[in-house]
PDB file of N, CA and C in Angstrom:
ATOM      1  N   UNK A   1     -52.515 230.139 145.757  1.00  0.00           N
ATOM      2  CA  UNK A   1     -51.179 230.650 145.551  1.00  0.00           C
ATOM      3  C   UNK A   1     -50.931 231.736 146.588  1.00  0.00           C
ATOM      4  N   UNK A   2     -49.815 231.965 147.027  1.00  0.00           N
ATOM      5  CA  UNK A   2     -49.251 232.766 148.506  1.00  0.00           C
ATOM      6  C   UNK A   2     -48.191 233.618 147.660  1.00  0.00           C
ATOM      7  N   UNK A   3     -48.236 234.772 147.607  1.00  0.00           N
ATOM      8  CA  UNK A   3     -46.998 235.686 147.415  1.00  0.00           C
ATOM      9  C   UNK A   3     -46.582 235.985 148.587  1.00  0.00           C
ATOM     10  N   UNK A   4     -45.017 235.516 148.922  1.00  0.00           N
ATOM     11  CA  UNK A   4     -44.241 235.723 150.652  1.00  0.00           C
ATOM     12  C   UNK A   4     -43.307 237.037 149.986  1.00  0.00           C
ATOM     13  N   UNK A   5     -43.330 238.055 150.340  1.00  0.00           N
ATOM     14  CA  UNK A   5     -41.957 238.766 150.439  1.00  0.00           C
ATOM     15  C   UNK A   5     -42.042 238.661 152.579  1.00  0.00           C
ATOM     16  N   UNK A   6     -42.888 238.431 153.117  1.00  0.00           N
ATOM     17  CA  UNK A   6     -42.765 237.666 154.778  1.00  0.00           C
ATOM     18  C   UNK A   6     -42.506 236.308 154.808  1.00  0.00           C
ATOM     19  N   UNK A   7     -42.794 236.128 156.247  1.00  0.00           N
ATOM     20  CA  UNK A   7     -42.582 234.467 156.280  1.00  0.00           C
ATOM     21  C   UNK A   7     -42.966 233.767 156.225  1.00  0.00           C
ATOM     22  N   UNK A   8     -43.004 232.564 156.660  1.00  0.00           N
ATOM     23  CA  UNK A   8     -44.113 231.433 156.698  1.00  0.00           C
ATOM     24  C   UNK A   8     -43.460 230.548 157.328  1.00  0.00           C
ATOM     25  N   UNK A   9     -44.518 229.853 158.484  1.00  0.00           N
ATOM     26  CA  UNK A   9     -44.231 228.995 159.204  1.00  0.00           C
ATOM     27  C   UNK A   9     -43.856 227.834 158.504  1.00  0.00           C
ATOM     28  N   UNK A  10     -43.045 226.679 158.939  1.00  0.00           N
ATOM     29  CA  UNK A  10     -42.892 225.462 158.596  1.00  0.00           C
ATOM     30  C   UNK A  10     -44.230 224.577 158.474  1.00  0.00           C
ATOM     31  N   UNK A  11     -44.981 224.628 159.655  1.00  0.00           N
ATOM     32  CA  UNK A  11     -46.437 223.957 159.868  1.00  0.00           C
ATOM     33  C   UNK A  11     -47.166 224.267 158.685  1.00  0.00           C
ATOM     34  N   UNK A  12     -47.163 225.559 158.117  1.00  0.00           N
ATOM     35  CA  UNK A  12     -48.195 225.959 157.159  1.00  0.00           C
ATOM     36  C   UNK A  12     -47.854 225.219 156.320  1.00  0.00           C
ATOM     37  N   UNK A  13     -45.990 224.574 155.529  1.00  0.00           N
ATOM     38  CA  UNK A  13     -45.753 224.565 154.670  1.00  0.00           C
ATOM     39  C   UNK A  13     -46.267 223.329 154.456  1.00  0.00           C
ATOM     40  N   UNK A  14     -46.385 222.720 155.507  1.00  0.00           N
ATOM     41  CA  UNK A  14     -46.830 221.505 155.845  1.00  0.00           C
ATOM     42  C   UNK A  14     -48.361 220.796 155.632  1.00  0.00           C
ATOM     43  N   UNK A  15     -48.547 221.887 156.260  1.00  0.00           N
ATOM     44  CA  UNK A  15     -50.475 222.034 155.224  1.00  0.00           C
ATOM     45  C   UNK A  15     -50.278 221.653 154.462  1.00  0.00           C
ATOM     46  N   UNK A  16     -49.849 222.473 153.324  1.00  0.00           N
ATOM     47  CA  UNK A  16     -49.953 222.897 151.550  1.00  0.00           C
ATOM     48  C   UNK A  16     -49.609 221.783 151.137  1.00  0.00           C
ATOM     49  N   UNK A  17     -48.474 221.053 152.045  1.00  0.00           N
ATOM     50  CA  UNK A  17     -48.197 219.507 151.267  1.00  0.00           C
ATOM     51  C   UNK A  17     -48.578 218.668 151.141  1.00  0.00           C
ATOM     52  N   UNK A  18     -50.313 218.737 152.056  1.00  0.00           N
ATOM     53  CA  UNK A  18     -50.740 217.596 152.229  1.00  0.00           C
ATOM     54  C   UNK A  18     -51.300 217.309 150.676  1.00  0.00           C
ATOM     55  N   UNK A  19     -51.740 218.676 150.096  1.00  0.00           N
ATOM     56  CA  UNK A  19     -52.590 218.396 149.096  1.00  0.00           C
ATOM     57  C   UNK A  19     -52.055 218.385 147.691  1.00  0.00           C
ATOM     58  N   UNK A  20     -50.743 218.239 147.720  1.00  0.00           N
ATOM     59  CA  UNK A  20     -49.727 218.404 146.816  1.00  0.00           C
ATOM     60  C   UNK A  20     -49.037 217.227 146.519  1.00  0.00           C
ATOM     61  N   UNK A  21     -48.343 216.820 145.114  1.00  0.00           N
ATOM     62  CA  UNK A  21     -47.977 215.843 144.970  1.00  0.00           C
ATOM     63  C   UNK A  21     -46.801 215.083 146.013  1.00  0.00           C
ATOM     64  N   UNK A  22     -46.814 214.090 146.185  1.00  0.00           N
ATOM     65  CA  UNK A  22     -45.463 213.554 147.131  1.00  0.00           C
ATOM     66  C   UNK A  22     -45.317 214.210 147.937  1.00  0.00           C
ATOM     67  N   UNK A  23     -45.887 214.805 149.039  1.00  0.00           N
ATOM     68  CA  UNK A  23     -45.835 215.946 150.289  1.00  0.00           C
ATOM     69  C   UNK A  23     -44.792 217.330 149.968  1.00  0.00           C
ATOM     70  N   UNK A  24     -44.822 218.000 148.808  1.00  0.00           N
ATOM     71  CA  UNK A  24     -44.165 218.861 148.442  1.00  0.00           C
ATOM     72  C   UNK A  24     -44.860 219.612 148.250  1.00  0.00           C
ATOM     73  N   UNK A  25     -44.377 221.311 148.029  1.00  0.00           N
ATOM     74  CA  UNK A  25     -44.800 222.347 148.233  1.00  0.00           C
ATOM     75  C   UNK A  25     -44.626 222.856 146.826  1.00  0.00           C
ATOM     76  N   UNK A  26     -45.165 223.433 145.402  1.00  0.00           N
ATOM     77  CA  UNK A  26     -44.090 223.744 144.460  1.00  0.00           C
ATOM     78  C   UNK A  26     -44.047 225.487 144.868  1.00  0.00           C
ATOM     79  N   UNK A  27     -42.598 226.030 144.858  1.00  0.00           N
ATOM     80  CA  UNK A  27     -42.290 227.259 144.920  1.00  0.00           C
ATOM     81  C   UNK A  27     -41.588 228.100 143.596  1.00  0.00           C
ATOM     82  N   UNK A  28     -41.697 229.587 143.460  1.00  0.00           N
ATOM     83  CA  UNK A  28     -40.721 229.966 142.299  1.00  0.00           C
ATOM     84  C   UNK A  28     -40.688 231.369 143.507  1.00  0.00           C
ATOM     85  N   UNK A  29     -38.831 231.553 143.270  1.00  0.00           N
ATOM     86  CA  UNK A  29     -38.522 232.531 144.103  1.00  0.00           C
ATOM     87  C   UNK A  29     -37.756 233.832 142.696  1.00  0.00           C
ATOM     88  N   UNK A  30     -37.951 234.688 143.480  1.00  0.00           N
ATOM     89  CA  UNK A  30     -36.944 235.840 142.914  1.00  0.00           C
ATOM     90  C   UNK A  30     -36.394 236.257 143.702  1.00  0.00           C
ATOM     91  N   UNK A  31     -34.520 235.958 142.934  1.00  0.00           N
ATOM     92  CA  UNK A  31     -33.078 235.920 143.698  1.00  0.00           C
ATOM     93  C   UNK A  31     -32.843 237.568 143.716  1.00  0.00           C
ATOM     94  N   UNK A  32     -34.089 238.524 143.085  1.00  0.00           N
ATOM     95  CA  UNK A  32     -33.212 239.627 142.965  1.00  0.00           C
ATOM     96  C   UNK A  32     -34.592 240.629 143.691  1.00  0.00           C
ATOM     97  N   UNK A  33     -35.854 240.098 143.949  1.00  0.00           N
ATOM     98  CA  UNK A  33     -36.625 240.851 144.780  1.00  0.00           C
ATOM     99  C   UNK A  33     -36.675 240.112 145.902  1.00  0.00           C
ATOM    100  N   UNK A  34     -36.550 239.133 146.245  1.00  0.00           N
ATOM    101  CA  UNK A  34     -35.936 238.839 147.431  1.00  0.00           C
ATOM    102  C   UNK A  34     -37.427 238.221 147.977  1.00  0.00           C
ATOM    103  N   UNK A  35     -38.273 237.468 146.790  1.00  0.00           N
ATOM    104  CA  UNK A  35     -39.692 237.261 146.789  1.00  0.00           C
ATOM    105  C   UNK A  35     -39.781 235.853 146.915  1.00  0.00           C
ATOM    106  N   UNK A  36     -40.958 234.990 146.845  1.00  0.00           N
ATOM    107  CA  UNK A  36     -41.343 233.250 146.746  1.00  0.00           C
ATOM    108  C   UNK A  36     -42.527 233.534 147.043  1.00  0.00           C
ATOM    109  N   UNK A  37     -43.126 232.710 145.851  1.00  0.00           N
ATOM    110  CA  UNK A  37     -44.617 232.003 145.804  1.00  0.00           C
ATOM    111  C   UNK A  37     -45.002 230.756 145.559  1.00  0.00           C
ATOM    112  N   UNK A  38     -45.706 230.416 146.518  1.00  0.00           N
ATOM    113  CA  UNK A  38     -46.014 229.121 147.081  1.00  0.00           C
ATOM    114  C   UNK A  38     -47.375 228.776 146.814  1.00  0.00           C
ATOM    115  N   UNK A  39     -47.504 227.487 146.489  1.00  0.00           N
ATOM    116  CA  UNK A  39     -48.642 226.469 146.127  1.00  0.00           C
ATOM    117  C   UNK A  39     -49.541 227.100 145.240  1.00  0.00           C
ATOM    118  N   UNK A  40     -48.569 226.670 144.190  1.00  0.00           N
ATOM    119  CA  UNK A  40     -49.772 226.469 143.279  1.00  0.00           C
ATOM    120  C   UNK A  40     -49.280 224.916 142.231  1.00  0.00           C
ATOM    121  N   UNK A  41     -50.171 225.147 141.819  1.00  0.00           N
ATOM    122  CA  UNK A  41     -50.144 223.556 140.676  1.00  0.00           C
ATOM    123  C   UNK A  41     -49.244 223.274 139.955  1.00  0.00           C
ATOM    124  N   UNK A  42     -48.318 224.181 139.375  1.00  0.00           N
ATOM    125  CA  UNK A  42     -47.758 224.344 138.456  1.00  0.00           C
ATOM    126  C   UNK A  42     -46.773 225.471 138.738  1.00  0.00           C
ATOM    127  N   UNK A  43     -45.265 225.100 138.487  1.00  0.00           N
ATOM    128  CA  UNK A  43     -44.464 226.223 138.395  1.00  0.00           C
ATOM    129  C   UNK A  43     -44.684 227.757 137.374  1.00  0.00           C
ATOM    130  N   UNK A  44     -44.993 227.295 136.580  1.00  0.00           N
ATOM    131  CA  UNK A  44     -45.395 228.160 135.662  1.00  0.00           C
ATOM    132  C   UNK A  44     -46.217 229.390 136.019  1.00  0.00           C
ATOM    133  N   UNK A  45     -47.803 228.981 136.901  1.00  0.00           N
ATOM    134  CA  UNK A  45     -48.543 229.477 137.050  1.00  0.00           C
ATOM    135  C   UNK A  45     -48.329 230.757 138.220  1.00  0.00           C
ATOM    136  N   UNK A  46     -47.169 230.332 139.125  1.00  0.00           N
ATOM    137  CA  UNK A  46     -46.240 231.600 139.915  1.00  0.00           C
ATOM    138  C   UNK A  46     -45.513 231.949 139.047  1.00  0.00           C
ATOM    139  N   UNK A  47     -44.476 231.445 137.992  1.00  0.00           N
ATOM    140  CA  UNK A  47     -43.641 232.681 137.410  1.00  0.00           C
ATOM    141  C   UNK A  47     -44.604 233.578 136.756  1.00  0.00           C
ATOM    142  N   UNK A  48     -45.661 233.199 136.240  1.00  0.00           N
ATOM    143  CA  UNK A  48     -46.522 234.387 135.261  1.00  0.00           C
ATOM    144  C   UNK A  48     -47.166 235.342 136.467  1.00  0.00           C
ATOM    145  N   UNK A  49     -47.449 234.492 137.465  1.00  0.00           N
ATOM    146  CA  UNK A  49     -47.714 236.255 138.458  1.00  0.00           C
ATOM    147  C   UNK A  49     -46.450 236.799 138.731  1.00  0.00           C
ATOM    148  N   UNK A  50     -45.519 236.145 138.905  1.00  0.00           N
ATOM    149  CA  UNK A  50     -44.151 236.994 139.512  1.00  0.00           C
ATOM    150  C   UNK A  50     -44.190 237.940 138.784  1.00  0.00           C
ATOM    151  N   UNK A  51     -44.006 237.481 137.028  1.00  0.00           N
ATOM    152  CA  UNK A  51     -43.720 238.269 135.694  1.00  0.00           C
ATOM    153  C   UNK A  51     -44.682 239.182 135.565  1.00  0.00           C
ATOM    154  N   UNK A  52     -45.798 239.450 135.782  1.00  0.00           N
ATOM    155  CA  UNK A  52     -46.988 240.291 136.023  1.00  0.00           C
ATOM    156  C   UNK A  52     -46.858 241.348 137.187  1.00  0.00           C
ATOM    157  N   UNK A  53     -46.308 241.263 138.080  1.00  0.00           N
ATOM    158  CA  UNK A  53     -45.791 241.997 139.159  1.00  0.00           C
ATOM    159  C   UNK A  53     -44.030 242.195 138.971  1.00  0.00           C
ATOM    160  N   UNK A  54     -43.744 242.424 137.532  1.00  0.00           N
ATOM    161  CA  UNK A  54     -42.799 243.108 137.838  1.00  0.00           C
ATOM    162  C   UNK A  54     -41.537 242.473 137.758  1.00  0.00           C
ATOM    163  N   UNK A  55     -41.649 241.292 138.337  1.00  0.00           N
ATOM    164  CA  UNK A  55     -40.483 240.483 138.426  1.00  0.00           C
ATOM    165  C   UNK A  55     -39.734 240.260 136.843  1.00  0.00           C
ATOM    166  N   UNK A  56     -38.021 239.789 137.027  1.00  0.00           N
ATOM    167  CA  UNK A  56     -37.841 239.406 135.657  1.00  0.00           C
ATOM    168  C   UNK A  56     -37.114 238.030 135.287  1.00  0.00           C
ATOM    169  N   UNK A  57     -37.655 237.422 134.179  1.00  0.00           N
ATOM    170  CA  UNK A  57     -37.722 235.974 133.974  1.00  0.00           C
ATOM    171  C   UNK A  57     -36.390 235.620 134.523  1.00  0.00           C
ATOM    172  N   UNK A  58     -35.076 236.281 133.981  1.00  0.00           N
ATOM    173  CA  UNK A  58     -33.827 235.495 134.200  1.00  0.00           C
ATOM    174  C   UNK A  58     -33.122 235.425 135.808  1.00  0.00           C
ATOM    175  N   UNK A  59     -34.369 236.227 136.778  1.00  0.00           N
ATOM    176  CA  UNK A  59     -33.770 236.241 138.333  1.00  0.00           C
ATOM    177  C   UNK A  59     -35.606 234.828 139.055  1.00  0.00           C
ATOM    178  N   UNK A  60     -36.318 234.383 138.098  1.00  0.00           N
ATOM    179  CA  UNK A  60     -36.878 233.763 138.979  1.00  0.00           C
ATOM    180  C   UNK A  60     -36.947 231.867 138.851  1.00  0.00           C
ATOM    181  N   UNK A  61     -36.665 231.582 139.465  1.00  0.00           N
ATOM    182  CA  UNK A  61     -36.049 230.269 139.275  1.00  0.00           C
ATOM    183  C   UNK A  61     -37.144 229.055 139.772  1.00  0.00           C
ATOM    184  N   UNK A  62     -37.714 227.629 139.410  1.00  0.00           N
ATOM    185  CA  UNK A  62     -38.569 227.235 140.253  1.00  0.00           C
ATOM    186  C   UNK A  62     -37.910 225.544 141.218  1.00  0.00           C
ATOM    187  N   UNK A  63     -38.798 225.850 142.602  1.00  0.00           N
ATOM    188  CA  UNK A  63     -37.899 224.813 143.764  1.00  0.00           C
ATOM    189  C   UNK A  63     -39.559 224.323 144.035  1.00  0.00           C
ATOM    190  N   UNK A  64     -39.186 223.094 144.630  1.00  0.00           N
ATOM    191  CA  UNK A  64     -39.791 222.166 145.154  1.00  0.00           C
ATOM    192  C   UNK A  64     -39.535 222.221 146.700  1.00  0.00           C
ATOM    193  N   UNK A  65     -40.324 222.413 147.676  1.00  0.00           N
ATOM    194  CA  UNK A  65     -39.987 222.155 149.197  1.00  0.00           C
ATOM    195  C   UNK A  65     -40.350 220.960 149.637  1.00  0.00           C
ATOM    196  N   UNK A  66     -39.585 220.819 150.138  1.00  0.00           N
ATOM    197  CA  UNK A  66     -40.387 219.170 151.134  1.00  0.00           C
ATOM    198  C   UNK A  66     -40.414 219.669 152.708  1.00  0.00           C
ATOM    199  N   UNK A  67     -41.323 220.178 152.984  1.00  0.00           N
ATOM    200  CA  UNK A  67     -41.214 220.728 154.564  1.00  0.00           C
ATOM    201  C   UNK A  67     -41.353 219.324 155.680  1.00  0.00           C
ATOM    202  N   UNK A  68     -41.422 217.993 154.960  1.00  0.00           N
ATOM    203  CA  UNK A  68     -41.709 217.205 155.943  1.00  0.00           C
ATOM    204  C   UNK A  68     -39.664 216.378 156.292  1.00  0.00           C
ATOM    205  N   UNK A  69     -39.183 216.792 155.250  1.00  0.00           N
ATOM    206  CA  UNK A  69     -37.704 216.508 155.233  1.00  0.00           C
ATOM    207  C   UNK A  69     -37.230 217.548 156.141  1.00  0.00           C
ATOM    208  N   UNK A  70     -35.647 217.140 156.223  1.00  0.00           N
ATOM    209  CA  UNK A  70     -34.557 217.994 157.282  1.00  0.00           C
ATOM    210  C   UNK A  70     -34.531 219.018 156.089  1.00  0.00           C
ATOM    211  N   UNK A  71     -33.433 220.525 157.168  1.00  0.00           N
ATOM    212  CA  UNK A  71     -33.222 221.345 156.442  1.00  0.00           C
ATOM    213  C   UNK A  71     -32.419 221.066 155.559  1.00  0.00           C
ATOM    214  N   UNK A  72     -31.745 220.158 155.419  1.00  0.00           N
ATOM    215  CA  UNK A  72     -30.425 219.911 154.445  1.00  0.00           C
ATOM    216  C   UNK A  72     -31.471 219.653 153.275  1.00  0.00           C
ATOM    217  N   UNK A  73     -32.557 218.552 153.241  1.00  0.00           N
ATOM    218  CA  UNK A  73     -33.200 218.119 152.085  1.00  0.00           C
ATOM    219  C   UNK A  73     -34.338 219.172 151.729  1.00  0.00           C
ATOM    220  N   UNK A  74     -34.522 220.250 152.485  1.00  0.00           N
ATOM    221  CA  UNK A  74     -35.896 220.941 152.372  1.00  0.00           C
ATOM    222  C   UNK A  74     -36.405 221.335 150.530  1.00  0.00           C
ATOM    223  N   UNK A  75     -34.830 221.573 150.054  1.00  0.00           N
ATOM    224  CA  UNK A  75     -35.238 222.379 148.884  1.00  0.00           C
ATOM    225  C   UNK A  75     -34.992 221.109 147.420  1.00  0.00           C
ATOM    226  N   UNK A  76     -35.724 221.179 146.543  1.00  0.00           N
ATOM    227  CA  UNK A  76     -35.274 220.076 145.818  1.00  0.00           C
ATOM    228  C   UNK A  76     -35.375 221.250 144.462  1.00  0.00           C
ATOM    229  N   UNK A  77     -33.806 221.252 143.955  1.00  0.00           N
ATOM    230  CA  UNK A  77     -34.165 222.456 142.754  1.00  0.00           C
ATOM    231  C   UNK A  77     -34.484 221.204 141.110  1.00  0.00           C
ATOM    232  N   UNK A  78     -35.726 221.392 141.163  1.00  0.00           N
ATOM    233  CA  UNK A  78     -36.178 220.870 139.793  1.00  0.00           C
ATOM    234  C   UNK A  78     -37.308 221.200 139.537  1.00  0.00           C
ATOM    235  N   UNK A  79     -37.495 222.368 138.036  1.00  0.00           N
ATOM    236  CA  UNK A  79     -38.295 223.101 137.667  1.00  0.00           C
ATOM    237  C   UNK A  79     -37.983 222.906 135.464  1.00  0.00           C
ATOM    238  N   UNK A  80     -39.319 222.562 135.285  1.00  0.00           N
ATOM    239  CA  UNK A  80     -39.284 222.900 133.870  1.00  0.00           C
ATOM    240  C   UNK A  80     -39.116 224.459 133.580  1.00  0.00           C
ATOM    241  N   UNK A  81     -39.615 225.034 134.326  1.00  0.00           N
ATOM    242  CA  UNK A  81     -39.096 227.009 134.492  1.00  0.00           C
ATOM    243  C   UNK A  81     -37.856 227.191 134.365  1.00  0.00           C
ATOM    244  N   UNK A  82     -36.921 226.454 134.733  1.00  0.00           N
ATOM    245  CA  UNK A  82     -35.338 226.857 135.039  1.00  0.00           C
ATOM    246  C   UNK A  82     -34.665 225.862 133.504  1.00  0.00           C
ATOM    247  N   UNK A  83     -35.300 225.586 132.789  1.00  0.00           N
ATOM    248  CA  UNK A  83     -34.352 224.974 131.635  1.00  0.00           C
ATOM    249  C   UNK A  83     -34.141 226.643 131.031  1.00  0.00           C
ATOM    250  N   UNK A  84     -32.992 227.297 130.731  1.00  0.00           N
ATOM    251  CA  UNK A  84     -32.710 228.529 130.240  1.00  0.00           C
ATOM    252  C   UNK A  84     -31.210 228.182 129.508  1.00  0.00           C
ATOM    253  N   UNK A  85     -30.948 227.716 128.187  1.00  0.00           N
ATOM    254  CA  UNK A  85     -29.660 227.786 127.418  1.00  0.00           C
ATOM    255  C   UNK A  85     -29.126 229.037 127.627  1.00  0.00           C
ATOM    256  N   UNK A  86     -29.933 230.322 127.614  1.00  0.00           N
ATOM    257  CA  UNK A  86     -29.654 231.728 127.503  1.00  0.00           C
ATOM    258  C   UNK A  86     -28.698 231.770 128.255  1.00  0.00           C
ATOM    259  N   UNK A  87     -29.185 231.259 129.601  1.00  0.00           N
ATOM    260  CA  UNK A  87     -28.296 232.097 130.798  1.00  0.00           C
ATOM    261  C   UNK A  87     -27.459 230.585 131.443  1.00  0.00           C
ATOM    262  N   UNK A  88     -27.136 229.970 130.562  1.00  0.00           N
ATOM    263  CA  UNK A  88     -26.162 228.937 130.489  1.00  0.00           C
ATOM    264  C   UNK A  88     -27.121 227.587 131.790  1.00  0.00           C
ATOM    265  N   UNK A  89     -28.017 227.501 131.631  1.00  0.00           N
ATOM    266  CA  UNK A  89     -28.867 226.501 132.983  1.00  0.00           C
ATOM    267  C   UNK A  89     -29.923 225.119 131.690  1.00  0.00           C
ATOM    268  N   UNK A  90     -28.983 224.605 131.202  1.00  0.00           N
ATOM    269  CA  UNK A  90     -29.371 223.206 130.367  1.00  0.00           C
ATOM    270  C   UNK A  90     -30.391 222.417 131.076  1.00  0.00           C
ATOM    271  N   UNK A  91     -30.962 222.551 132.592  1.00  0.00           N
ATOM    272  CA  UNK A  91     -31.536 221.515 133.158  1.00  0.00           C
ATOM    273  C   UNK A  91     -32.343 221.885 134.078  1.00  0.00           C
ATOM    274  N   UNK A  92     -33.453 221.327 134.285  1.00  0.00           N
ATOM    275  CA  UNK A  92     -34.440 221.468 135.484  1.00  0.00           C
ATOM    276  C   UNK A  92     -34.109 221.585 136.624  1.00  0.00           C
ATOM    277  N   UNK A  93     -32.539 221.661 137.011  1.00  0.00           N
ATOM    278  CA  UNK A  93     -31.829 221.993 138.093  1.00  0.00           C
ATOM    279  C   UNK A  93     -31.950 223.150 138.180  1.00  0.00           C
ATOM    280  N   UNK A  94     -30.635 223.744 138.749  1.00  0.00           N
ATOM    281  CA  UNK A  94     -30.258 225.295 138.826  1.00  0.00           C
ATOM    282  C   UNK A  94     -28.782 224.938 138.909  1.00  0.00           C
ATOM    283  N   UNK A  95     -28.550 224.741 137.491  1.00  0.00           N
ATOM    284  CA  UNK A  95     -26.868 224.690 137.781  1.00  0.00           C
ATOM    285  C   UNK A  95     -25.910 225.377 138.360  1.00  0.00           C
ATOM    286  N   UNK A  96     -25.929 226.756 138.371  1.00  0.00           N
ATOM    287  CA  UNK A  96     -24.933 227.430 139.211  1.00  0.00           C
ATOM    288  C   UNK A  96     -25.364 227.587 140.416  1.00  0.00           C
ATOM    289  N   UNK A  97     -24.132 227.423 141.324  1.00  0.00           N
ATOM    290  CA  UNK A  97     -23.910 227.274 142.858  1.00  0.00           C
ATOM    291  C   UNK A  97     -24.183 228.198 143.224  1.00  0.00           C
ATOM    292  N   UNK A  98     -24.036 229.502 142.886  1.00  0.00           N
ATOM    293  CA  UNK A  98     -23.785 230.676 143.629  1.00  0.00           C
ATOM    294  C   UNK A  98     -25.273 231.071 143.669  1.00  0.00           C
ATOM    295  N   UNK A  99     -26.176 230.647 142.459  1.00  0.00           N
ATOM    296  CA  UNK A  99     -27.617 231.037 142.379  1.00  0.00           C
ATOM    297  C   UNK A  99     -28.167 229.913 143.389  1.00  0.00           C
ATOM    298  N   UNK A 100     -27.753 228.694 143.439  1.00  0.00           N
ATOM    299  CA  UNK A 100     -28.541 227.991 144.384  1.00  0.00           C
ATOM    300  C   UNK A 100     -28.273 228.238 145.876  1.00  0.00           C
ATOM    301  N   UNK A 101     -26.675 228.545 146.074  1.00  0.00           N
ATOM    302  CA  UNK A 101     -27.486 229.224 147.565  1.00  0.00           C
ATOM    303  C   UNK A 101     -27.325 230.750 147.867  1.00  0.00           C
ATOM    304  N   UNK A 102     -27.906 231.690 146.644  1.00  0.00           N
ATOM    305  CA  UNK A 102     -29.165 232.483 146.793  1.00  0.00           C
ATOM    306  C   UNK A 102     -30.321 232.230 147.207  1.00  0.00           C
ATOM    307  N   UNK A 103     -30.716 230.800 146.640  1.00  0.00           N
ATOM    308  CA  UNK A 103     -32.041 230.504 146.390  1.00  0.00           C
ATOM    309  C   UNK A 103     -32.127 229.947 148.305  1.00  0.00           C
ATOM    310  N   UNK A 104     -31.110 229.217 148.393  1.00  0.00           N
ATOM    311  CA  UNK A 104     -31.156 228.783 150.028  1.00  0.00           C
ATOM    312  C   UNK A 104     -31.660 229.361 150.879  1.00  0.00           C
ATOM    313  N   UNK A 105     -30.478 230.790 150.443  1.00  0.00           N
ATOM    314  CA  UNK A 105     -30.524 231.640 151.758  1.00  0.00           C
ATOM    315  C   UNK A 105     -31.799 232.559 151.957  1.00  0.00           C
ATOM    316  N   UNK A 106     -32.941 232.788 150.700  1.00  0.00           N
ATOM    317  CA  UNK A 106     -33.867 233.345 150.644  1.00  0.00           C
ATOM    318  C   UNK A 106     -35.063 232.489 151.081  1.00  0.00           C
ATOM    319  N   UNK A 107     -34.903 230.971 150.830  1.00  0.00           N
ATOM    320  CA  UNK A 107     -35.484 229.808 151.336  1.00  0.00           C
ATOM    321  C   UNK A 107     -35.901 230.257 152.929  1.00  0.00           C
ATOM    322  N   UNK A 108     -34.553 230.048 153.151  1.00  0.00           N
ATOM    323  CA  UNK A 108     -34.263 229.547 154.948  1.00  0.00           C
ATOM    324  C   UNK A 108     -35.280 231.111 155.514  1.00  0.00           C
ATOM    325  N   UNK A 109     -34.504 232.377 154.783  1.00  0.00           N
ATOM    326  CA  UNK A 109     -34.542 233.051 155.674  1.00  0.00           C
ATOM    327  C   UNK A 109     -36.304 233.730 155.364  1.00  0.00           C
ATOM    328  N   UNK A 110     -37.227 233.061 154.759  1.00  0.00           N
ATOM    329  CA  UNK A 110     -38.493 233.325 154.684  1.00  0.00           C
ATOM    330  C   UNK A 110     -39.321 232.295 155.539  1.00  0.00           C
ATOM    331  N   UNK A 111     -38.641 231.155 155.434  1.00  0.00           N
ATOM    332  CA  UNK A 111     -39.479 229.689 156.259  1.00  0.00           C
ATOM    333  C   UNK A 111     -38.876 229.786 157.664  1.00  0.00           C
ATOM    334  N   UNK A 112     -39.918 230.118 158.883  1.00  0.00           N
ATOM    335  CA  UNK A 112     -39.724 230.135 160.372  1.00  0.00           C
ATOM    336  C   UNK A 112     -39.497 228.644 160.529  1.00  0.00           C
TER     337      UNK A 112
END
């Protein structure tokens, strides 16, 4: 598991996918520390360090990368982490727009 508040090359992400299901990376970012942690097995297993460091449940959301796709396809938002009725998000998506490109722009602007 990688805690980025830096960057990370594309190549690396590329590594991580080899050993990962369907050449994907799994990530969980926080839209409000401006954080992402990368590869581990399980979404879960980054939100409980996020949540351990501080972070808080309703700003960390979990994405799938495909670093071997274009940037348009890089991010695939589907996470059993992100089913939240609370904060109106019914689905393993990330239903609201405005949170997904948060999630983009923290994407893009951590992956060289």
């Amino acid at each position: 598991m990688v805690n980025l508040n830096n960057k990370i090359k594309l190549g690396q992400l590329k590594t991580m996918s080899q050993k990962m299901y369907s050449g994907i990376v799994k990530a969980v970012v926080d839209i409000d520390k401006n954080l992402m942690v990368v590869d581990a097995g399980l979404h879960s297993d980054q939100e409980r360090e996020l949540l351990e460091h501080g972070s808080k449940q309703e700003d960390l959301w979990g994405i799938n990368l495909c670093p071997n796709l274009s940037v348009d396809e890089l991010i695939e938002f589907d996470s059993m982490i992100n089913i939240r009725p609370m904060q109106g998000n019914n689905s393993r998506g990330v239903d609201d727009p405005k949170i997904r490109q948060k999630i983009r722009n923290l994407v893009l602007k951590l992956i060289l």
